[in-house]
N, C-alpha and C. Protein backbone atom coordinates (compact mmCIF):
# COMPACT_ATOMS: atom_id res chain seq x y z
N UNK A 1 2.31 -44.66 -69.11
CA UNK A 1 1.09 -44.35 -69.81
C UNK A 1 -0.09 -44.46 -68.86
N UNK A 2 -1.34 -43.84 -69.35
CA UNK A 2 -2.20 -43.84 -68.31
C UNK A 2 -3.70 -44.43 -69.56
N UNK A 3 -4.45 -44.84 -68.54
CA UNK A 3 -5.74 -45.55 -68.81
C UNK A 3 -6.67 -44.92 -68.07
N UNK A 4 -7.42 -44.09 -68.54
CA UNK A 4 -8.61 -43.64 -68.20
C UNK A 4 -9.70 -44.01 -68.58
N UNK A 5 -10.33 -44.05 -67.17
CA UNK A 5 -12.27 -44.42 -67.39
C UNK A 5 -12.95 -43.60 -66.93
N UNK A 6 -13.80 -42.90 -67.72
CA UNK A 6 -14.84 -42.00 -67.19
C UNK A 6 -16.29 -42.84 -66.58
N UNK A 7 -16.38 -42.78 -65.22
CA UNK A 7 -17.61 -43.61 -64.61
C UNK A 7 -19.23 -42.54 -64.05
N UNK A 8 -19.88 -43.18 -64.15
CA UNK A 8 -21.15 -42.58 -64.12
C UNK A 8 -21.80 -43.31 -62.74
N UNK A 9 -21.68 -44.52 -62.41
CA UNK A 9 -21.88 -45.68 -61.79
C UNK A 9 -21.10 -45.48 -60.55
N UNK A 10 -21.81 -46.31 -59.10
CA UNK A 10 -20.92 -46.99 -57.90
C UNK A 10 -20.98 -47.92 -58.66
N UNK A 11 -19.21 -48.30 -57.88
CA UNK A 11 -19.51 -50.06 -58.11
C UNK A 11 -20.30 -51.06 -57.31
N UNK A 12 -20.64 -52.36 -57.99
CA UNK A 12 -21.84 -53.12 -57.11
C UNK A 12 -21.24 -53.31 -55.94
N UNK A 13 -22.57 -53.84 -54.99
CA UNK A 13 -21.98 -54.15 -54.09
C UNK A 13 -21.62 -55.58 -53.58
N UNK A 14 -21.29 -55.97 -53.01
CA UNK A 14 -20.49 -57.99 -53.10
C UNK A 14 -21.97 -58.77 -53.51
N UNK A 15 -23.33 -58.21 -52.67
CA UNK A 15 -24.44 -58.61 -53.11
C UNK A 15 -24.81 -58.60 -54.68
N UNK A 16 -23.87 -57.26 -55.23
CA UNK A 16 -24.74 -57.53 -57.12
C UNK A 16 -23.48 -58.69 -57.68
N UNK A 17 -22.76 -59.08 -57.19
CA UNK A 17 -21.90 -59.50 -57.78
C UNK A 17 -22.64 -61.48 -58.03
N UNK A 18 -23.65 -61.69 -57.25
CA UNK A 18 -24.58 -62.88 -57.46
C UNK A 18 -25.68 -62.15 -57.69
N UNK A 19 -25.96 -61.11 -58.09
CA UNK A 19 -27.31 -60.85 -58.59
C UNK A 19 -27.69 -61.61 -60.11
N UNK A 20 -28.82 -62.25 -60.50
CA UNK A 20 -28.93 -63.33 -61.36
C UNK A 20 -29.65 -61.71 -62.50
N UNK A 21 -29.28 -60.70 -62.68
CA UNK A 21 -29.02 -59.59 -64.05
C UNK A 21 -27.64 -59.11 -63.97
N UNK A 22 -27.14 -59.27 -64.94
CA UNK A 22 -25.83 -59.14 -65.36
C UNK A 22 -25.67 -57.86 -65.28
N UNK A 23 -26.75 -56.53 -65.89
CA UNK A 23 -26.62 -55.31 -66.01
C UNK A 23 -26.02 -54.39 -64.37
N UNK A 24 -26.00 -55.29 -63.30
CA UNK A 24 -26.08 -54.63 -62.13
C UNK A 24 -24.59 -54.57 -61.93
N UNK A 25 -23.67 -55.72 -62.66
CA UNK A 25 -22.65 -55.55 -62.50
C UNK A 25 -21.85 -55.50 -63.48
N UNK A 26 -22.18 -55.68 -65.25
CA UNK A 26 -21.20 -55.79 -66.37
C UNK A 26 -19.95 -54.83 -66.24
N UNK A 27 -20.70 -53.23 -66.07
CA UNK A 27 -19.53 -52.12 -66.57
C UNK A 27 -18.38 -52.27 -65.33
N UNK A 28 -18.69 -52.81 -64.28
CA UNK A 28 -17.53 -53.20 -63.41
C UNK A 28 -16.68 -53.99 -64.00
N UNK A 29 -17.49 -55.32 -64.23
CA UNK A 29 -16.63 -56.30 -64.84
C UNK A 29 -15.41 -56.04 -65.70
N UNK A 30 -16.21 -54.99 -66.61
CA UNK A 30 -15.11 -54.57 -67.83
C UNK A 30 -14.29 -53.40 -67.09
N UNK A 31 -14.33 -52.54 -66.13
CA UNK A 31 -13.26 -52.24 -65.75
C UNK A 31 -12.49 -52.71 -64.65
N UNK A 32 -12.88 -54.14 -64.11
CA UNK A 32 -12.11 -54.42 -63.19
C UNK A 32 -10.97 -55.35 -64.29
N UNK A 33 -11.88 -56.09 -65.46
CA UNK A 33 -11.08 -56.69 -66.20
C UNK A 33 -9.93 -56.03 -67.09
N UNK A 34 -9.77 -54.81 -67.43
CA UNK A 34 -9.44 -53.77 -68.16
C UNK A 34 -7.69 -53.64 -67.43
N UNK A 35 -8.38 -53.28 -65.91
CA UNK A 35 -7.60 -53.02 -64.52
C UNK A 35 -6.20 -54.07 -64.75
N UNK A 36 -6.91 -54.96 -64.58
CA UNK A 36 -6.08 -56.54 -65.03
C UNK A 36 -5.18 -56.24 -65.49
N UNK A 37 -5.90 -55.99 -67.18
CA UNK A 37 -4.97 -56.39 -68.17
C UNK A 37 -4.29 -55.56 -68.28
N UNK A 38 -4.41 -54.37 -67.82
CA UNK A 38 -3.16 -53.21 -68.17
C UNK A 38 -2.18 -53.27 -66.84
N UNK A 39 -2.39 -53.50 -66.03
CA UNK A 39 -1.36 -54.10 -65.30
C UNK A 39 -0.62 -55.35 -65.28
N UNK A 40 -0.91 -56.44 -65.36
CA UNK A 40 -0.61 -57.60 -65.32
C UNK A 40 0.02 -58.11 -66.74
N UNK A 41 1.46 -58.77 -65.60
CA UNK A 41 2.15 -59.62 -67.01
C UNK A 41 1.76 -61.46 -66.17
N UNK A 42 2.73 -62.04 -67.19
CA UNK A 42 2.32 -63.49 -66.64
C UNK A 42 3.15 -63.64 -65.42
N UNK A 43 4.18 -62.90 -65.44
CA UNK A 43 5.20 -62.73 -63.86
C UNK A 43 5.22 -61.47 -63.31
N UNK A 44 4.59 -60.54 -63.36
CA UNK A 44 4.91 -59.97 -62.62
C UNK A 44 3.98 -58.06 -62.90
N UNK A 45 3.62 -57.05 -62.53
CA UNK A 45 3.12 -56.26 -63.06
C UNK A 45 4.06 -55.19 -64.01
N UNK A 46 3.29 -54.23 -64.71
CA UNK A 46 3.57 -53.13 -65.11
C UNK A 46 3.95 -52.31 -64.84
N UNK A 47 4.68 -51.83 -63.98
CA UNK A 47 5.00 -50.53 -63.39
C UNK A 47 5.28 -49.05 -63.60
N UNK A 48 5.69 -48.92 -65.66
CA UNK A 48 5.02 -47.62 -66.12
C UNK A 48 3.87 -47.20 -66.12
N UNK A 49 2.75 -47.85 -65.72
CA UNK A 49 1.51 -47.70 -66.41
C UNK A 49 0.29 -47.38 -65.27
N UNK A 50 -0.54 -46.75 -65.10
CA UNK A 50 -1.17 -45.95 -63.59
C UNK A 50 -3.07 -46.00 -64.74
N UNK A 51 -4.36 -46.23 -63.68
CA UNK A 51 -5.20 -46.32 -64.02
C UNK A 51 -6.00 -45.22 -63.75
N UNK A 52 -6.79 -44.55 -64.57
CA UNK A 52 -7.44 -43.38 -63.64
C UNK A 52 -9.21 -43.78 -63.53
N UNK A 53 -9.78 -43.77 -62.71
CA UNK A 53 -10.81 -44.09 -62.54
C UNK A 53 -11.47 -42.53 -62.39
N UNK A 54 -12.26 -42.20 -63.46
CA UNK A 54 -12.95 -40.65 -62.86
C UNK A 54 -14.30 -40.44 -63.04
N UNK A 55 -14.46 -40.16 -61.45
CA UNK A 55 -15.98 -39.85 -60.81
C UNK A 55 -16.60 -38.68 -60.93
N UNK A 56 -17.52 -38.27 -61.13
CA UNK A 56 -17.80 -36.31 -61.10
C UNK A 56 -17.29 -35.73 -59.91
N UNK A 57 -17.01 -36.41 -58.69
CA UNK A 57 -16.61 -36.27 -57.07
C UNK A 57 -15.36 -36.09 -57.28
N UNK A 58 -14.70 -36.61 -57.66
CA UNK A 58 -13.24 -37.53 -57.29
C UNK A 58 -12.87 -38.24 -58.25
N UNK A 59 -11.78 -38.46 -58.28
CA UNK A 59 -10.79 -39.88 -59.11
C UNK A 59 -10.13 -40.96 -58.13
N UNK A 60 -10.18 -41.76 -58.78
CA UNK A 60 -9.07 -42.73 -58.02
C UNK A 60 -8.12 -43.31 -58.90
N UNK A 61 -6.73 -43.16 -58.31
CA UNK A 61 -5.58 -43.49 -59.48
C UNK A 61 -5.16 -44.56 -58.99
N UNK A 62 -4.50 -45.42 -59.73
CA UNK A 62 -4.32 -47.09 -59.31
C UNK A 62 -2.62 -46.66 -59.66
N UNK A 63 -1.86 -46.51 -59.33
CA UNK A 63 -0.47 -45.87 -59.90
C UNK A 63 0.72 -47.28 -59.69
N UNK A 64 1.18 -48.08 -61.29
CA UNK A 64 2.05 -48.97 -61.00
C UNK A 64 2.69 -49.26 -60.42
N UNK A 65 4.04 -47.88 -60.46
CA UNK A 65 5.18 -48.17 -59.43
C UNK A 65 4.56 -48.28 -57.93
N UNK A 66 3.98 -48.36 -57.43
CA UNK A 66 3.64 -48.38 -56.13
C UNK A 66 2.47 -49.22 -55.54
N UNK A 67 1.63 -49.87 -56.58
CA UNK A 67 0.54 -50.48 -55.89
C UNK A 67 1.01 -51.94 -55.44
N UNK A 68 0.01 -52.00 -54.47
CA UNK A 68 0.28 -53.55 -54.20
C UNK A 68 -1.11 -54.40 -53.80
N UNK A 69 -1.02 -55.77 -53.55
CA UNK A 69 -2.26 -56.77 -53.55
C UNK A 69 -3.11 -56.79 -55.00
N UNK A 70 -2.82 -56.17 -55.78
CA UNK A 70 -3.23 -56.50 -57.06
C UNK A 70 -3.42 -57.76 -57.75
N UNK A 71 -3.49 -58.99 -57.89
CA UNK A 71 -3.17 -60.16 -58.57
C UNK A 71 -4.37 -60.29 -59.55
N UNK A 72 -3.45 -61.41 -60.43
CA UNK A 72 -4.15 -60.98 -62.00
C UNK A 72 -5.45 -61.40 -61.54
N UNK A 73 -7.05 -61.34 -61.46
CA UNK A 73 -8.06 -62.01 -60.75
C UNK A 73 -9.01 -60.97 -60.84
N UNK A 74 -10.48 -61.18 -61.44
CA UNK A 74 -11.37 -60.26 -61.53
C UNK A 74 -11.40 -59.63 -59.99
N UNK A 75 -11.37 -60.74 -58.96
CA UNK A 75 -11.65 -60.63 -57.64
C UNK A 75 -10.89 -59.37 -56.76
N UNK A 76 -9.36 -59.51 -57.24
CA UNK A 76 -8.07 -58.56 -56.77
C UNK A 76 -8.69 -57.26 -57.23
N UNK A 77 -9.31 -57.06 -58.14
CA UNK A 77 -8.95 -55.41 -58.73
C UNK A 77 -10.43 -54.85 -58.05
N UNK A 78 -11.30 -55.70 -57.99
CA UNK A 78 -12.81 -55.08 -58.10
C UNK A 78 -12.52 -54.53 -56.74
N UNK A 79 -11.87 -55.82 -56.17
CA UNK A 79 -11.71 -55.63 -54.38
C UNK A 79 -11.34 -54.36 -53.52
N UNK A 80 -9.90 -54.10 -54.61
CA UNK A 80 -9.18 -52.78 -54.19
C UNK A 80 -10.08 -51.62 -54.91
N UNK A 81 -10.81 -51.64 -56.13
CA UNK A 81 -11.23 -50.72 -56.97
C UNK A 81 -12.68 -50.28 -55.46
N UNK A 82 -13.50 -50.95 -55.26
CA UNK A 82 -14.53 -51.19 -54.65
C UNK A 82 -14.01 -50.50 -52.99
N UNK A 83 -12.95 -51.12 -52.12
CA UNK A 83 -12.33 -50.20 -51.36
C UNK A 83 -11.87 -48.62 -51.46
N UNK A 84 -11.43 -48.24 -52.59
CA UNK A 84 -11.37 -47.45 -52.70
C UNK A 84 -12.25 -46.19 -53.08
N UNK A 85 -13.54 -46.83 -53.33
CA UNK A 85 -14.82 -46.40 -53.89
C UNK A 85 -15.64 -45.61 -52.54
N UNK A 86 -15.04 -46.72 -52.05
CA UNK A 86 -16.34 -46.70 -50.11
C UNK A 86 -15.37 -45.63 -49.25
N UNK A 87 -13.81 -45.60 -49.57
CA UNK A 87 -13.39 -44.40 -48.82
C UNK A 87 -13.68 -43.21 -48.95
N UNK A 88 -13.70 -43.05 -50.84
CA UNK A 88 -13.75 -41.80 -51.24
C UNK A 88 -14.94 -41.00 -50.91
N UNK A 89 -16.09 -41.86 -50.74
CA UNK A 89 -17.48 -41.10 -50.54
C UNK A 89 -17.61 -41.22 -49.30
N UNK A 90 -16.32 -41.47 -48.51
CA UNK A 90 -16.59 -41.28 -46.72
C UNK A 90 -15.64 -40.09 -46.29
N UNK A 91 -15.05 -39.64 -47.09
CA UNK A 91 -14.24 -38.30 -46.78
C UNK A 91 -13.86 -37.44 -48.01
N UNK A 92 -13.45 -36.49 -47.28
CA UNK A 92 -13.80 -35.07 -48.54
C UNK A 92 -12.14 -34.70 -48.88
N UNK A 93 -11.30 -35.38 -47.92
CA UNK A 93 -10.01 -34.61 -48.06
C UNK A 93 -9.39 -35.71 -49.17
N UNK A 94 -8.26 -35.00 -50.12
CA UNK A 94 -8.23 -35.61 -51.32
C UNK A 94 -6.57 -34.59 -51.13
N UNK A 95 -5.46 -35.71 -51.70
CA UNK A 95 -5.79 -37.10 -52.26
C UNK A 95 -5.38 -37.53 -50.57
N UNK A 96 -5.79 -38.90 -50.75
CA UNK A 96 -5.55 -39.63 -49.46
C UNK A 96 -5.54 -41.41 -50.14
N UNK A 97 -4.57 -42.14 -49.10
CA UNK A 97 -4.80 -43.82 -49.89
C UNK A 97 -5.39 -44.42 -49.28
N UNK A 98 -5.98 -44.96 -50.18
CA UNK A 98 -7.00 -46.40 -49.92
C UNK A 98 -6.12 -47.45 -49.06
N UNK A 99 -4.95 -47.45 -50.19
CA UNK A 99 -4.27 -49.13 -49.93
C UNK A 99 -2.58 -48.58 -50.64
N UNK A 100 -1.90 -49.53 -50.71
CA UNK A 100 -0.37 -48.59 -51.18
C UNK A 100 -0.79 -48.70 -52.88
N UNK A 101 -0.52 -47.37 -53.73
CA UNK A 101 -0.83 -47.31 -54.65
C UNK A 101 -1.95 -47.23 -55.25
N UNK A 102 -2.75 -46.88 -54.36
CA UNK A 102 -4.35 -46.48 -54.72
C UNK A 102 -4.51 -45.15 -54.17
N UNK A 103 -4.58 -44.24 -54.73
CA UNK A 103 -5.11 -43.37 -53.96
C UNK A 103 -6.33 -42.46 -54.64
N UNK A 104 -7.05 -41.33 -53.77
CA UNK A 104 -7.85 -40.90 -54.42
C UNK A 104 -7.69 -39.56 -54.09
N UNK A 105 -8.13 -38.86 -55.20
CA UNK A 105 -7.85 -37.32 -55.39
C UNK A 105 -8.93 -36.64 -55.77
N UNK A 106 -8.73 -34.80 -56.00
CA UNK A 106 -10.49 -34.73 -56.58
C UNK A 106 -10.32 -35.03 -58.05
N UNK A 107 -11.40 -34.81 -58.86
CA UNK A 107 -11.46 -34.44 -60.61
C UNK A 107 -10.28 -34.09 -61.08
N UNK A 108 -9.91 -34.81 -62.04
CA UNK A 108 -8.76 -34.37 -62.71
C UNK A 108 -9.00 -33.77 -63.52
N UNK A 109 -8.18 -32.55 -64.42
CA UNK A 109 -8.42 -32.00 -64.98
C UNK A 109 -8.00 -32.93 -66.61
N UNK A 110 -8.81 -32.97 -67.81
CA UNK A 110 -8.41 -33.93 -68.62
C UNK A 110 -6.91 -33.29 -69.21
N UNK A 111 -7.27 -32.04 -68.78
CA UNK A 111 -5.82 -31.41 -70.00
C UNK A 111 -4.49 -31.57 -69.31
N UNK A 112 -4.57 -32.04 -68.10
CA UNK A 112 -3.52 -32.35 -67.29
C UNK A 112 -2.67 -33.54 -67.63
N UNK A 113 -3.43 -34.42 -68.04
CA UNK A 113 -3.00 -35.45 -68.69
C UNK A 113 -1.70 -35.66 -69.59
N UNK A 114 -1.09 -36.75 -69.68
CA UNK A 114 -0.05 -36.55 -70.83
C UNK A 114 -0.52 -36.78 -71.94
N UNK A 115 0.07 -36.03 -73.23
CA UNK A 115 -0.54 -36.12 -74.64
C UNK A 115 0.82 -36.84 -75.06
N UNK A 116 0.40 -37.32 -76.16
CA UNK A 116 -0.88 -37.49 -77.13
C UNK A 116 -1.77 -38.10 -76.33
N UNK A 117 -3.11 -38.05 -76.69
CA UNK A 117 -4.37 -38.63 -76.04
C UNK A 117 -4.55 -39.62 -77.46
N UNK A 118 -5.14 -41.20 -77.05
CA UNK A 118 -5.31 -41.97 -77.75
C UNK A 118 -6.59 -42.78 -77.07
N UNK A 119 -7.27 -43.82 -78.39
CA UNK A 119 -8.91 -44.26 -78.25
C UNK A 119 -8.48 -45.65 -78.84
N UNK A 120 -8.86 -46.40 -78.54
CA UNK A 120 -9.10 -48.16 -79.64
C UNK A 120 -10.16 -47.95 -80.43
N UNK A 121 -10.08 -47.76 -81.63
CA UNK A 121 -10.37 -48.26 -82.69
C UNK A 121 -10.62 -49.70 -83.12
N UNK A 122 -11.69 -49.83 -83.08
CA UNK A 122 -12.04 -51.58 -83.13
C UNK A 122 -11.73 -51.82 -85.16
N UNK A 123 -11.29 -52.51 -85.18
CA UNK A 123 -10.90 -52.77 -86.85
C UNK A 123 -11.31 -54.30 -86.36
N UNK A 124 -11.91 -54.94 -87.72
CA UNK A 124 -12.16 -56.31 -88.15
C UNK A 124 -11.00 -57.23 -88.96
N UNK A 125 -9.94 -56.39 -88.97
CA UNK A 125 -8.69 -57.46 -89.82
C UNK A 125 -7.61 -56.96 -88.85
N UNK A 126 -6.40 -58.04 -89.07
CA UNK A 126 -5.12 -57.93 -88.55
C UNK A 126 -4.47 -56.44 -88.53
N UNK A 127 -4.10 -55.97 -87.98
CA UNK A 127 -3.40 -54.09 -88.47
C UNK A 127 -2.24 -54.40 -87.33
N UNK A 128 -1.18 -53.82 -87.50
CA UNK A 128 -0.01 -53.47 -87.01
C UNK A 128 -0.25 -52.10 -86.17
N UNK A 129 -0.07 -52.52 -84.44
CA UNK A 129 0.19 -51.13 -83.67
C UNK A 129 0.82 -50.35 -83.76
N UNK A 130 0.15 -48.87 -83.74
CA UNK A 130 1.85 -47.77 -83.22
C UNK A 130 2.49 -48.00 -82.56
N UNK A 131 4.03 -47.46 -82.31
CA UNK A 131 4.46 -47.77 -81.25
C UNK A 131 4.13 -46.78 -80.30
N UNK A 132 3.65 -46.76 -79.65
CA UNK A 132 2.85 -46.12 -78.49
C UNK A 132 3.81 -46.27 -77.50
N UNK A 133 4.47 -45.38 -76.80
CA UNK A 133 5.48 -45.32 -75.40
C UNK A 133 4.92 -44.40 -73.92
N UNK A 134 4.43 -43.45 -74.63
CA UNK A 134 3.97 -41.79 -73.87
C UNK A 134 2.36 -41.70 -74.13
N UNK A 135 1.55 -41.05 -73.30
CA UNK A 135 0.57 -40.30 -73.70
C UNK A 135 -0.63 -40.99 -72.60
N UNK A 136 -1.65 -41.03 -73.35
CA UNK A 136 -3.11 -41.42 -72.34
C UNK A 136 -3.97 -42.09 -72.93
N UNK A 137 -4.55 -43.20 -72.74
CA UNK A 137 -5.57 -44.06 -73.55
C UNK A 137 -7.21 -43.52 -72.64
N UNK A 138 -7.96 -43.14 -73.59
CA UNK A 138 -9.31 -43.36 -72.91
C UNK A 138 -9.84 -44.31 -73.13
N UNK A 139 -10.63 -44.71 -72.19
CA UNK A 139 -11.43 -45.88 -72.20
C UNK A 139 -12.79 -45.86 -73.07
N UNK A 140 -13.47 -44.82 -72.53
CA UNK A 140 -14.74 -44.35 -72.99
C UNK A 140 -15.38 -43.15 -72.87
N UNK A 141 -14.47 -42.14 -73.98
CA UNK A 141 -14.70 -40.85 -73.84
C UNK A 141 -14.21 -40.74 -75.68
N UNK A 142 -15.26 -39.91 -76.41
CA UNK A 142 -15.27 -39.32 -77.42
C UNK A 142 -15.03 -38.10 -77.50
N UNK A 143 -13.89 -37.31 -78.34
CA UNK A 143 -13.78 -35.89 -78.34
C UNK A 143 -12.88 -36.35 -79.86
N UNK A 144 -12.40 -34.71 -80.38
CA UNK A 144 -11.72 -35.04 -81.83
C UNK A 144 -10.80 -35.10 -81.77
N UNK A 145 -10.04 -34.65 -80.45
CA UNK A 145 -8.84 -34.72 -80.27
C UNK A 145 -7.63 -35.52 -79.92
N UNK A 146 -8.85 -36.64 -79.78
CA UNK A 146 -7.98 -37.93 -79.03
C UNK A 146 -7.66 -38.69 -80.45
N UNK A 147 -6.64 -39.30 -80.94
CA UNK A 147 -6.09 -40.28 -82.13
C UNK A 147 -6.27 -41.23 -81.85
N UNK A 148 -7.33 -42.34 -82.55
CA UNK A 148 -7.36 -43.90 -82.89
C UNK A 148 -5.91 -44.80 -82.73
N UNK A 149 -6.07 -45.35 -82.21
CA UNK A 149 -5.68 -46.87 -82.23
C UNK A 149 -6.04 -47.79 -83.01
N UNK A 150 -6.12 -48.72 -83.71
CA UNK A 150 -6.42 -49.44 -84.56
C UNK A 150 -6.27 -50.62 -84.03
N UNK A 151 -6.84 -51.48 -83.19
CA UNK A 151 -6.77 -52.78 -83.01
C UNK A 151 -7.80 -53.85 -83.65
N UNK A 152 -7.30 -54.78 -83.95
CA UNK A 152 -8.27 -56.14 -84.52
C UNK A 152 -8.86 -56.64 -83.12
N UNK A 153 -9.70 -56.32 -82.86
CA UNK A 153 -10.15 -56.98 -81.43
C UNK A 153 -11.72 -56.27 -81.27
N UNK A 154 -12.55 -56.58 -80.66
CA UNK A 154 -13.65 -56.42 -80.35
C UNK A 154 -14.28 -55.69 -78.92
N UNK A 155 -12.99 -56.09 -78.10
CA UNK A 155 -13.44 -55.45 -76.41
C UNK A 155 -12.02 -54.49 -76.11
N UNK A 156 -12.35 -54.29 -74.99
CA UNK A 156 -11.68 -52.91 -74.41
C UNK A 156 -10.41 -54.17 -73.33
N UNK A 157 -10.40 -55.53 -73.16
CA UNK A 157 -9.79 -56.39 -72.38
C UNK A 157 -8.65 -57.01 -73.79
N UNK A 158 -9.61 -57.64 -74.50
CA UNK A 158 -8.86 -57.99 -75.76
C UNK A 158 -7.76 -56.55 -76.31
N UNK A 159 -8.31 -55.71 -76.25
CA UNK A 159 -7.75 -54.37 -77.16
C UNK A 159 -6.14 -54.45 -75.77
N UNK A 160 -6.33 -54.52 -74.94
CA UNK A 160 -5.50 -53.74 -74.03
C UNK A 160 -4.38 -55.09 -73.65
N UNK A 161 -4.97 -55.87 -73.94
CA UNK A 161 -3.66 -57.44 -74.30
C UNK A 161 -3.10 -57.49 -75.24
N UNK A 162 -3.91 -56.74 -76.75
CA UNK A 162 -2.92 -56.73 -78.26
C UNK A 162 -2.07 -55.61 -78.12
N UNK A 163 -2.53 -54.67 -77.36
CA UNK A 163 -1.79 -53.50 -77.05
C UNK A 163 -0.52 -53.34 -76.92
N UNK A 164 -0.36 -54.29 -75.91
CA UNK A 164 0.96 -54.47 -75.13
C UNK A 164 1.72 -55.49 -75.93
N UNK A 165 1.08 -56.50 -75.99
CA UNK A 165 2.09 -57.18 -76.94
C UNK A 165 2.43 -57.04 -78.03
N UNK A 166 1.95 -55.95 -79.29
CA UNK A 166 2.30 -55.26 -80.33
C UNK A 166 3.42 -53.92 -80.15
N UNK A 167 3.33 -53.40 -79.09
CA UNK A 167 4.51 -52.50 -78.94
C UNK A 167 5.32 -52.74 -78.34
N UNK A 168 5.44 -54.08 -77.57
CA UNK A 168 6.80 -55.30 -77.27
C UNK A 168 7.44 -56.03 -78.55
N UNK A 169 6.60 -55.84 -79.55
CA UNK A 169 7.18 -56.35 -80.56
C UNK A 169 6.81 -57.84 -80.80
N UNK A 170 5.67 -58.35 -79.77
CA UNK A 170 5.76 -59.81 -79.95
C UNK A 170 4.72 -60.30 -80.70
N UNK A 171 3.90 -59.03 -81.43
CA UNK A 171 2.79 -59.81 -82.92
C UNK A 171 3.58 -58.86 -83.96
N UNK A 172 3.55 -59.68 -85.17
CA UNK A 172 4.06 -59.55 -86.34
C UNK A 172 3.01 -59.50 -87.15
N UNK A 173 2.78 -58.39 -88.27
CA UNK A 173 1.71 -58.30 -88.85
C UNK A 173 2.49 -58.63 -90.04
């Protein structure tokens, strides 16, 4: 499955990361934290599961079976996410890797994607996940075509931890 983020933003630079306004660095935060959680188990990573980061320039795909230096850690993902940021806007040829399992390519096309296309749905009570196996989660992109998710959760970090453990079977509604 794939996780897409549509970005508007560079990421900060090690300097915004002590900048005393939060705004200079939040939307990182939440996708470096995002990064995390859709990769990371308590032993070991995900390896169906690939991240797409997309720039109006370029994308950068974080692809399971193959990445490495990842560890569960705001620090690990921003690190490699942030490397891979500073290559892409230093060369034009695409795709090319950052690091093993990072690489960057141009614009993806969205329809390229695997369908079904799916969104989190923030719900305020307990609900039982689909079983979700195939397809594409957006992060933060509205269209009619993409189908809700229904999670009891409030963030896009929370949503993507009930995620996984509801189509493992390990919450019981």
């Amino acid at each position: 499955m794939f996780l897409v983020f549509y970005l508007d933003r560079e990421p900060p630079t090690k300097a915004d990361w002590h900048h005393p306004d939060p705004n200079r660095r939040i939307v990182w935060n939440k996708v470096a934290e995002a990064t995390t959680a859709w990769f990371c188990l308590s032993n070991g990573l995900r390896k169906e599961h690939d991240v797409v980061l997309e720039f109006e320039e370029f994308s950068i795909r974080l692809e399971g079976q193959s990445i490495r230096y990842l560890a569960p850690s705001l620090r690990s993902s921003i690190s490699l996410i942030f490397k891979a940021y500073a290559k892409a806007i230093k060369t034009t040829r695409r795709p090319v890797e950052s690091s093993p399992g990072i690489t960057i390519h141009s614009p993806l096309v969205k329809s390229s994607l695997p369908r079904p296309w799916y969104k989190f749905a923030y719900q305020s009570d307990e609900t039982k996940c689909k079983q979700i196996r195939e397809g594409t989660i957006f992060a933060n992109w509205e269209d009619d075509s993409i189908i809700p998710i229904e999670v009891p959760t409030r963030n896009l970090n929370d949503s993507i931890i009930w995620f996984h453990y509801s189509i493992n079977g390990e919450i019981h509604g």
